[in-house]
Protein backbone atom coordinates (compact mmCIF):
# COMPACT_ATOMS: atom_id res chain seq x y z
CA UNK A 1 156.73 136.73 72.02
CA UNK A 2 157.80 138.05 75.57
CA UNK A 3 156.55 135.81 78.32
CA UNK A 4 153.45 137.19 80.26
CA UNK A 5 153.61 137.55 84.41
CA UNK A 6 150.60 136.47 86.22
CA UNK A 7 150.35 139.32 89.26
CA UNK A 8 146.31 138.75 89.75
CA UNK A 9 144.25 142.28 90.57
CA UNK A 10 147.90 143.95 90.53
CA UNK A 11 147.36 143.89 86.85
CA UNK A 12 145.28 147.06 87.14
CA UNK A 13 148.44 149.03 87.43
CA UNK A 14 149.64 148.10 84.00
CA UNK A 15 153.43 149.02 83.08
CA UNK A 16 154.19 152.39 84.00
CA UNK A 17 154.56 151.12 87.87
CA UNK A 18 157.22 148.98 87.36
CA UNK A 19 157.36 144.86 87.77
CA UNK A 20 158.69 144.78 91.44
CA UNK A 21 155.69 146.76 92.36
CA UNK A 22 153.38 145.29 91.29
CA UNK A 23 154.60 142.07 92.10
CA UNK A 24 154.73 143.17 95.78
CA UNK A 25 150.95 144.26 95.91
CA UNK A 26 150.38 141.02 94.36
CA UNK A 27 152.50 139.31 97.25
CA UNK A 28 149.99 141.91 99.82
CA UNK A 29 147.00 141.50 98.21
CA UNK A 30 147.35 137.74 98.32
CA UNK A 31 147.74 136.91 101.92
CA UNK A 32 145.32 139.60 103.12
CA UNK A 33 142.66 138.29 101.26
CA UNK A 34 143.14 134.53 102.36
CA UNK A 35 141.80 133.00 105.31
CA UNK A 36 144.10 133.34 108.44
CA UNK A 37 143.98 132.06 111.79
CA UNK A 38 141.82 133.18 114.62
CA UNK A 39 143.17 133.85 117.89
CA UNK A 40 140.90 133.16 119.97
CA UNK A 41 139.27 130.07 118.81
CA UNK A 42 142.72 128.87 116.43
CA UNK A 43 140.78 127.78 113.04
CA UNK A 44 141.37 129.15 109.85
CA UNK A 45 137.96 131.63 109.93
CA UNK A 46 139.07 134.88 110.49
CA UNK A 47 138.61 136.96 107.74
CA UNK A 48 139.80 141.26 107.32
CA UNK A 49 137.65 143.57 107.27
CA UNK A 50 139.76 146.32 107.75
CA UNK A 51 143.38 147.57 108.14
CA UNK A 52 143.87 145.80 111.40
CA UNK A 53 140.52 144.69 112.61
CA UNK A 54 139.51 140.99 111.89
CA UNK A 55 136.28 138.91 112.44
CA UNK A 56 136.07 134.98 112.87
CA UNK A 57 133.20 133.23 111.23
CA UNK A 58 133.69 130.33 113.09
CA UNK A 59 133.35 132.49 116.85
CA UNK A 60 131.77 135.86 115.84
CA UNK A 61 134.83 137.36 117.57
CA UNK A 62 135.93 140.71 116.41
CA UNK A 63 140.10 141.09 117.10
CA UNK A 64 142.94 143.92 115.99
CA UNK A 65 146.19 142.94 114.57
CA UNK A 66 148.43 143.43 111.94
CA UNK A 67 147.20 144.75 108.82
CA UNK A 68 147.30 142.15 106.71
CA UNK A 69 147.79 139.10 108.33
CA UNK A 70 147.41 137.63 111.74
């Protein structure tokens, strides 16, 4: 039995897309959708809400930066 690769909500794309691609939307998907830092108040709140445009729960501070992390 082959061994199975865990790539998370990449999974969707099943096999015709090829391993490394999926397991670089994983590697996307992953860090956009964590918490990052804010920079304006510096605590781990900020959350996206678009490409580029990010809002800190801790502040209520709406910032631009890089798409998918800060």
């Amino acid at each position: 039995m082959s061994k199975r690769n865990k790539v998370g909500s990449a999974g969707r794309f099943r096999a015709g897309y090829g391993r490394k691609v999926r397991e670089k939307v994983w590697k996307v998907e992953k860090i956009q959708k964590q918490k990052q830092l804010c920079r304006c108040c510096g605590k781990p709140k900020a959350k996206r809400l678009s490409k580029g445009l990010w809002e800190c729960k801790a502040c209520n501070k709406k910032f631009t930066s890089h798409a998918y992390h800060t």
